[in-house]
PDB file of N, CA and C in Angstrom:
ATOM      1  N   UNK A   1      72.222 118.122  90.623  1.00  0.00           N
ATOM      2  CA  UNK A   1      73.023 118.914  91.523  1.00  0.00           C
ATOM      3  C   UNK A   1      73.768 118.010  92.512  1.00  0.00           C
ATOM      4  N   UNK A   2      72.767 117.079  93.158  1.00  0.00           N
ATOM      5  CA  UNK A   2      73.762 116.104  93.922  1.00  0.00           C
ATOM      6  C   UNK A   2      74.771 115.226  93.346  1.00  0.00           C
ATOM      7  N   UNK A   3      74.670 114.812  92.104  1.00  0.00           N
ATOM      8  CA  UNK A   3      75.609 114.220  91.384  1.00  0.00           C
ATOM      9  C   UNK A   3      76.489 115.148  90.996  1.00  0.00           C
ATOM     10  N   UNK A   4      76.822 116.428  90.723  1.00  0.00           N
ATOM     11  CA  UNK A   4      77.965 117.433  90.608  1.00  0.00           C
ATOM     12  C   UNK A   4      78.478 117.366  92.043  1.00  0.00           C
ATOM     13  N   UNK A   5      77.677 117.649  93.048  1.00  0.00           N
ATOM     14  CA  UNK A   5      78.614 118.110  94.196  1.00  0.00           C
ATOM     15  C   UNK A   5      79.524 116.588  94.801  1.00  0.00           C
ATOM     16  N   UNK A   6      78.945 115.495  94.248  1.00  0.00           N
ATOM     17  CA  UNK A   6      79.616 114.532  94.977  1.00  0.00           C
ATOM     18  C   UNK A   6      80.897 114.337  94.177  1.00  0.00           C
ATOM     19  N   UNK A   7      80.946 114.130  92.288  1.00  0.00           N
ATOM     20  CA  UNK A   7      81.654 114.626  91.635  1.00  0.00           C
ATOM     21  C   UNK A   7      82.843 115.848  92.367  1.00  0.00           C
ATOM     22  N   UNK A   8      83.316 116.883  92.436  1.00  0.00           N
ATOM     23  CA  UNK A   8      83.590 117.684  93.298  1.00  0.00           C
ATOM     24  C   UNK A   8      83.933 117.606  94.574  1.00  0.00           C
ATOM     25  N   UNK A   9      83.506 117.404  95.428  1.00  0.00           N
ATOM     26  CA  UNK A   9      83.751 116.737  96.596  1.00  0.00           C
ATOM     27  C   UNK A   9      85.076 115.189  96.150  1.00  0.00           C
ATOM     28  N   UNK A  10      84.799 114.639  95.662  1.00  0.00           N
ATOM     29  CA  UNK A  10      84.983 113.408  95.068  1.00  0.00           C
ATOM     30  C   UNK A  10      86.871 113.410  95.031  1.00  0.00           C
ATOM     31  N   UNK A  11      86.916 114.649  93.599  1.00  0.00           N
ATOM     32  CA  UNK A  11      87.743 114.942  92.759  1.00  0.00           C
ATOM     33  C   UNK A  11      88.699 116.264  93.595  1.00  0.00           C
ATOM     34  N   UNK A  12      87.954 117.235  94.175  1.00  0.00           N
ATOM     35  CA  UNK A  12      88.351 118.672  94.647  1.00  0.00           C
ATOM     36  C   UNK A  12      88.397 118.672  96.113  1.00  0.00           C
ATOM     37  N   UNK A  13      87.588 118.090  96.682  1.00  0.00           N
ATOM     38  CA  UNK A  13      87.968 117.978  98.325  1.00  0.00           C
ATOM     39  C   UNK A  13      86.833 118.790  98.865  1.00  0.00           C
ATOM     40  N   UNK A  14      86.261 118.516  99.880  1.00  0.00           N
ATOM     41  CA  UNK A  14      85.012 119.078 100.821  1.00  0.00           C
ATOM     42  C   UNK A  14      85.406 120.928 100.610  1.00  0.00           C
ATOM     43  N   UNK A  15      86.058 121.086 101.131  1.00  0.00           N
ATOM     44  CA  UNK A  15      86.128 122.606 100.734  1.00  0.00           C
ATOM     45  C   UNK A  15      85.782 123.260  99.583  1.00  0.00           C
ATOM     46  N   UNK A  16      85.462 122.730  98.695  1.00  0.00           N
ATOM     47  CA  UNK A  16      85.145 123.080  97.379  1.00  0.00           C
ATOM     48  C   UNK A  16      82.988 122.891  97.325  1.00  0.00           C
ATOM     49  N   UNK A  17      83.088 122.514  97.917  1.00  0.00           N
ATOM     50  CA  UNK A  17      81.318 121.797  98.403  1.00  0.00           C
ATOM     51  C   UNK A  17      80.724 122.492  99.676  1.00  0.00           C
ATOM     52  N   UNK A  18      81.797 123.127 100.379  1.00  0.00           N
ATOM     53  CA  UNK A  18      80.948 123.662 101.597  1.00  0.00           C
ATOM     54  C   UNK A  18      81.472 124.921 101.769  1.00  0.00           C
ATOM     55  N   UNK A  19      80.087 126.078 101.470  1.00  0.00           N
ATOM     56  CA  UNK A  19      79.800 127.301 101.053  1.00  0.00           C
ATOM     57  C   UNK A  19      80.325 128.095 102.439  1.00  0.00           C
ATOM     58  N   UNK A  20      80.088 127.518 103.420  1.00  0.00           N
ATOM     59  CA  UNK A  20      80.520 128.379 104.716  1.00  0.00           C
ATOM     60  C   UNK A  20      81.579 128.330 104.673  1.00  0.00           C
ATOM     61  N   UNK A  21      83.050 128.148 103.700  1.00  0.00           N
ATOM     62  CA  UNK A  21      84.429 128.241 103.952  1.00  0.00           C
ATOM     63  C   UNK A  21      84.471 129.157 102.641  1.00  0.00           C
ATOM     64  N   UNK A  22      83.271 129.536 101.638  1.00  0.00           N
ATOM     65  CA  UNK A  22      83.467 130.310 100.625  1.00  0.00           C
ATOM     66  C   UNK A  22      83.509 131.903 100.888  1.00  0.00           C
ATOM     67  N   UNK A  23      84.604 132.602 100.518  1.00  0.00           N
ATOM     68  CA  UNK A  23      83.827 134.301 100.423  1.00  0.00           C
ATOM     69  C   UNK A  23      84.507 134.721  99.434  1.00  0.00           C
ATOM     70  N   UNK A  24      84.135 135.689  98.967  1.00  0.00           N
ATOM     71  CA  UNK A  24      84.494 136.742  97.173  1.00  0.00           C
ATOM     72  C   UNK A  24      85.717 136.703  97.672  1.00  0.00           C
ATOM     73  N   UNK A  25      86.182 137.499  98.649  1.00  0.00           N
ATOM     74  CA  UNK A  25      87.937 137.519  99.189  1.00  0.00           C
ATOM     75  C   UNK A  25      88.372 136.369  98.246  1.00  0.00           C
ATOM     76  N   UNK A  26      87.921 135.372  98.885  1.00  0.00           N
ATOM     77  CA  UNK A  26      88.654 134.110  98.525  1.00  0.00           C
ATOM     78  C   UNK A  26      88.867 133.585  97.005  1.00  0.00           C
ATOM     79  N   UNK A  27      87.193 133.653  96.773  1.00  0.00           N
ATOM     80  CA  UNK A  27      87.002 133.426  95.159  1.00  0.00           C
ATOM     81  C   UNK A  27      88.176 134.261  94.171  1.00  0.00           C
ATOM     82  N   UNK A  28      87.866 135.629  94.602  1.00  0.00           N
ATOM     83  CA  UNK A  28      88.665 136.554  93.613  1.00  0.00           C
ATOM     84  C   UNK A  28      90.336 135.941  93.611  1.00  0.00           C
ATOM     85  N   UNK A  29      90.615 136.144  94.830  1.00  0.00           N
ATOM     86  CA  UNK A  29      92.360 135.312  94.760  1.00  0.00           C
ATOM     87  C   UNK A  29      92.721 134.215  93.828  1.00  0.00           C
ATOM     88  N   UNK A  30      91.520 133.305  93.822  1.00  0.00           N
ATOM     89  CA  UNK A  30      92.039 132.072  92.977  1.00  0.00           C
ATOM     90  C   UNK A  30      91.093 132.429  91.056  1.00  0.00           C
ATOM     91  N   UNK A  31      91.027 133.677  90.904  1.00  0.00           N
ATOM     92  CA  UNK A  31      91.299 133.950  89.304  1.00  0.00           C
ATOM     93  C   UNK A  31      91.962 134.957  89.171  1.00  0.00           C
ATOM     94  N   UNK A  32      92.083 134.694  87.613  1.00  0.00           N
ATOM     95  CA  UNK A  32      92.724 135.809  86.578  1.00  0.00           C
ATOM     96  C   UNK A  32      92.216 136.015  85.084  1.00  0.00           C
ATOM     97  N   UNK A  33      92.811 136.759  84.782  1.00  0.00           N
ATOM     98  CA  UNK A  33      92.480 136.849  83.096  1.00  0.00           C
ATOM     99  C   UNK A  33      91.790 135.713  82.240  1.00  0.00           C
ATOM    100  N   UNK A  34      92.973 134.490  82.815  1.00  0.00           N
ATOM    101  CA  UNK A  34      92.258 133.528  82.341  1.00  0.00           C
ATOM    102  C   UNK A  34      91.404 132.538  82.835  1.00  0.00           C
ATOM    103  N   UNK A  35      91.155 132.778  83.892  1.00  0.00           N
ATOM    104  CA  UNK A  35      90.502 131.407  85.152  1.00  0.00           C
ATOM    105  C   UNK A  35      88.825 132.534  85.072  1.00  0.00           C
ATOM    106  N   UNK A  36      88.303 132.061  84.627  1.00  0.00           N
ATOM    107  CA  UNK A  36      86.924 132.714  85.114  1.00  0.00           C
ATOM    108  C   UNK A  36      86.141 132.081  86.153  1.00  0.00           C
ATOM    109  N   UNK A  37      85.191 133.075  86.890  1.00  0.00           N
ATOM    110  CA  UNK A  37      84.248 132.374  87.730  1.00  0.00           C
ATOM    111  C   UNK A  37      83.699 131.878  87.448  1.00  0.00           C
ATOM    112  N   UNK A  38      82.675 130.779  87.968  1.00  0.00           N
ATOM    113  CA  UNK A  38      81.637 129.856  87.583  1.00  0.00           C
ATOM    114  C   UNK A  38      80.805 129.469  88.575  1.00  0.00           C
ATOM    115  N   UNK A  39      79.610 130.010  88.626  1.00  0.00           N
ATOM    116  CA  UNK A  39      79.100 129.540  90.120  1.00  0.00           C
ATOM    117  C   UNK A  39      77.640 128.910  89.229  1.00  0.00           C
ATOM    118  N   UNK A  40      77.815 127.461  90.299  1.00  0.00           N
ATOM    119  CA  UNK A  40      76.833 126.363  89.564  1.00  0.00           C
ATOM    120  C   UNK A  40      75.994 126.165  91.140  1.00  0.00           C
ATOM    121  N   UNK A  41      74.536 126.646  90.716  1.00  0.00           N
ATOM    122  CA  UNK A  41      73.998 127.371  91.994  1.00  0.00           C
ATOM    123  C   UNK A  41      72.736 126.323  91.782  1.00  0.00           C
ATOM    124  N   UNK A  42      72.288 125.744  93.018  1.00  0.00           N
ATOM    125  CA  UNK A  42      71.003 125.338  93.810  1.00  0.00           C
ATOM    126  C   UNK A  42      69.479 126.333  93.176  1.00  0.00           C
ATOM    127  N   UNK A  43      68.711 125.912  93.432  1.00  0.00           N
ATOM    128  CA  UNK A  43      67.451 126.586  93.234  1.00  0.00           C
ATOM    129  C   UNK A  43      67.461 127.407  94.405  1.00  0.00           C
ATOM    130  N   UNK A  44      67.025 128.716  94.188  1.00  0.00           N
ATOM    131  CA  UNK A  44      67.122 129.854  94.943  1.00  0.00           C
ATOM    132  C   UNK A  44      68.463 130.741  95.607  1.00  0.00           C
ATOM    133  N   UNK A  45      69.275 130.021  95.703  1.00  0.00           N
ATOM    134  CA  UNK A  45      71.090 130.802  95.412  1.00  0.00           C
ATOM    135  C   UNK A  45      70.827 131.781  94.478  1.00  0.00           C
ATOM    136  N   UNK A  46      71.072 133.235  94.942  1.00  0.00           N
ATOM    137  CA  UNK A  46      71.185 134.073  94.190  1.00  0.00           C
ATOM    138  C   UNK A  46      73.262 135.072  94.753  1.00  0.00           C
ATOM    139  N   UNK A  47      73.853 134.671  94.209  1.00  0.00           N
ATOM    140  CA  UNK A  47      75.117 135.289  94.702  1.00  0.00           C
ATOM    141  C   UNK A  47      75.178 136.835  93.941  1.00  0.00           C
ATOM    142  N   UNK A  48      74.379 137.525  93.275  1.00  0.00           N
ATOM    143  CA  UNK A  48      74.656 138.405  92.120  1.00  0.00           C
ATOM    144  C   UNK A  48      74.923 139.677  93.649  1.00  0.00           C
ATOM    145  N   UNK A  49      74.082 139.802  94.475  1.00  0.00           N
ATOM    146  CA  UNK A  49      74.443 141.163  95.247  1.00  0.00           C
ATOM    147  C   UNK A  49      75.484 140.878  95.646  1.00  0.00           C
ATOM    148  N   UNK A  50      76.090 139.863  96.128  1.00  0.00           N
ATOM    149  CA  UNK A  50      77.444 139.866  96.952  1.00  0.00           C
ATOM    150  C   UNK A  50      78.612 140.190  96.080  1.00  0.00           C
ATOM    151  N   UNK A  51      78.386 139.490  94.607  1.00  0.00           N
ATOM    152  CA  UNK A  51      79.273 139.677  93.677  1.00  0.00           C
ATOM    153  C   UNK A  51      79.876 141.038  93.178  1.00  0.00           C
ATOM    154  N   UNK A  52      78.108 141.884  93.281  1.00  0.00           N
ATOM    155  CA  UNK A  52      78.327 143.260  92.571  1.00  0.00           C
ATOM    156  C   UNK A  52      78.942 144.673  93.367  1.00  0.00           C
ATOM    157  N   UNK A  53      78.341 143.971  94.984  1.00  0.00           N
ATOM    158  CA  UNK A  53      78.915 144.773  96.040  1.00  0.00           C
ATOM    159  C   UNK A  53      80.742 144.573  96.099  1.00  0.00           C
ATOM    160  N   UNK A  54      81.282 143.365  96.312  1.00  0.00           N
ATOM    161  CA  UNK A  54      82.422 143.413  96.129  1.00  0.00           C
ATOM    162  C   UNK A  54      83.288 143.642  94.733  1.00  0.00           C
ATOM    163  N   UNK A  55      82.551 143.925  93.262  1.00  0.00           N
ATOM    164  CA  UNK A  55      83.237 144.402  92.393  1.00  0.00           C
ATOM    165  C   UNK A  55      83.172 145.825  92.512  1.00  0.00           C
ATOM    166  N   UNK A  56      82.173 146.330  93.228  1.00  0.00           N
ATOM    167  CA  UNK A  56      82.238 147.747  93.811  1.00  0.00           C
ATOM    168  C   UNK A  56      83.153 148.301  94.388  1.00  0.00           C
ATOM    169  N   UNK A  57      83.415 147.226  95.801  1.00  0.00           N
ATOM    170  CA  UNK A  57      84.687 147.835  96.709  1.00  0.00           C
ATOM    171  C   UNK A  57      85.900 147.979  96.144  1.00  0.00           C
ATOM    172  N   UNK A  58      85.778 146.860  94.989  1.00  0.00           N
ATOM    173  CA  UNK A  58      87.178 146.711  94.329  1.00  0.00           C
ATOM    174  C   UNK A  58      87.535 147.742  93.030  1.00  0.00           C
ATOM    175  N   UNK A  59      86.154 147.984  92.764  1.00  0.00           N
ATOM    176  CA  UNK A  59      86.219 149.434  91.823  1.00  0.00           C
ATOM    177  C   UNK A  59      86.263 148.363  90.347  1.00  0.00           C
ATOM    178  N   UNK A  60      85.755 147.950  90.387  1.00  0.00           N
ATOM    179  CA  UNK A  60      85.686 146.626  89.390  1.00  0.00           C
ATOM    180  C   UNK A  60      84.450 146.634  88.408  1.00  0.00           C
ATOM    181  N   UNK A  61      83.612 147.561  89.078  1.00  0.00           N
ATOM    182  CA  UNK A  61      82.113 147.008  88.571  1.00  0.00           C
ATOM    183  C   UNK A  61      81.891 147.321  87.138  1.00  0.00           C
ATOM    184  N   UNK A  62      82.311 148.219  87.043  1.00  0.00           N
ATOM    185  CA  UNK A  62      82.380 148.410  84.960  1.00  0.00           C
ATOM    186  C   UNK A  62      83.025 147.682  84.460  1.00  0.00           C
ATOM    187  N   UNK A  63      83.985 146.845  84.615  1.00  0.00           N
ATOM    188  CA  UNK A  63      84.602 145.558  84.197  1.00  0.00           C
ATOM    189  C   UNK A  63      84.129 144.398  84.182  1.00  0.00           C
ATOM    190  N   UNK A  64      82.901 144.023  85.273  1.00  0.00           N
ATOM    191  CA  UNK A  64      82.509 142.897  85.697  1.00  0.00           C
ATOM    192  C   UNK A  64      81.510 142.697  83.923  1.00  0.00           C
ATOM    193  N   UNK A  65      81.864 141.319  84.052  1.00  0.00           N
ATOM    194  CA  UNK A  65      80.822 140.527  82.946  1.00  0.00           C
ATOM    195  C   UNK A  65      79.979 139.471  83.316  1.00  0.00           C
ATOM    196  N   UNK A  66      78.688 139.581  83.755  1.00  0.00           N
ATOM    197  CA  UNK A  66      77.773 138.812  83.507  1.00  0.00           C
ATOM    198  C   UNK A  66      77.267 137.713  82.692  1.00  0.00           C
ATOM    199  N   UNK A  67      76.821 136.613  82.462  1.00  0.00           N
ATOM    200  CA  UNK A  67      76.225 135.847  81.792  1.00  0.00           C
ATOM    201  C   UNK A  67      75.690 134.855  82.069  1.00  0.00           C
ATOM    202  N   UNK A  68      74.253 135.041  81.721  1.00  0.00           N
ATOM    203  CA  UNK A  68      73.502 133.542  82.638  1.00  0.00           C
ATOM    204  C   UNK A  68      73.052 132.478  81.744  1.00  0.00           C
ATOM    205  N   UNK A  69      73.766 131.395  81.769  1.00  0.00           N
ATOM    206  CA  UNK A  69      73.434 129.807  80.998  1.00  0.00           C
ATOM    207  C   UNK A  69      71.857 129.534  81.314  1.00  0.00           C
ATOM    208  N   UNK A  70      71.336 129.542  82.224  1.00  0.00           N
ATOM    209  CA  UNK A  70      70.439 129.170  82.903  1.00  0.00           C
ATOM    210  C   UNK A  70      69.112 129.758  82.695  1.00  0.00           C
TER     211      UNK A  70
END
């Protein structure tokens, strides 16, 4: 994990590494059809309620697709 985030940081710039400048608002803006999410999560990071609450607001949630590598 520390070798991805420094990777990242490295390549993408601190904003991409520090979660307190992250929110769904934000996430959602930067995809589409073809850009999918990808959240490469720490031990104990669970983002799934925040995710499902805001595919809610957005009326999204029967659309949303799940899948866990992990």
């Amino acid at each position: 994990m520390f070798s991805f985030k420094k990777y990242v940081k490295t390549h993408m710039g601190n904003f991409f590494t520090d979660a307190r400048s992250i929110t769904m608002e934000g996430i959602y803006k930067d995809t589409d059809n073809i850009t999918p999410l990808i959240f490469i999560l720490s031990t104990g990071a669970d983002p799934t309620d925040n995710l499902l609450k805001f595919a809610k607001e957005r009326g999204f949630l029967e659309k949303l697709e799940s899948i866990s590598l992990g």
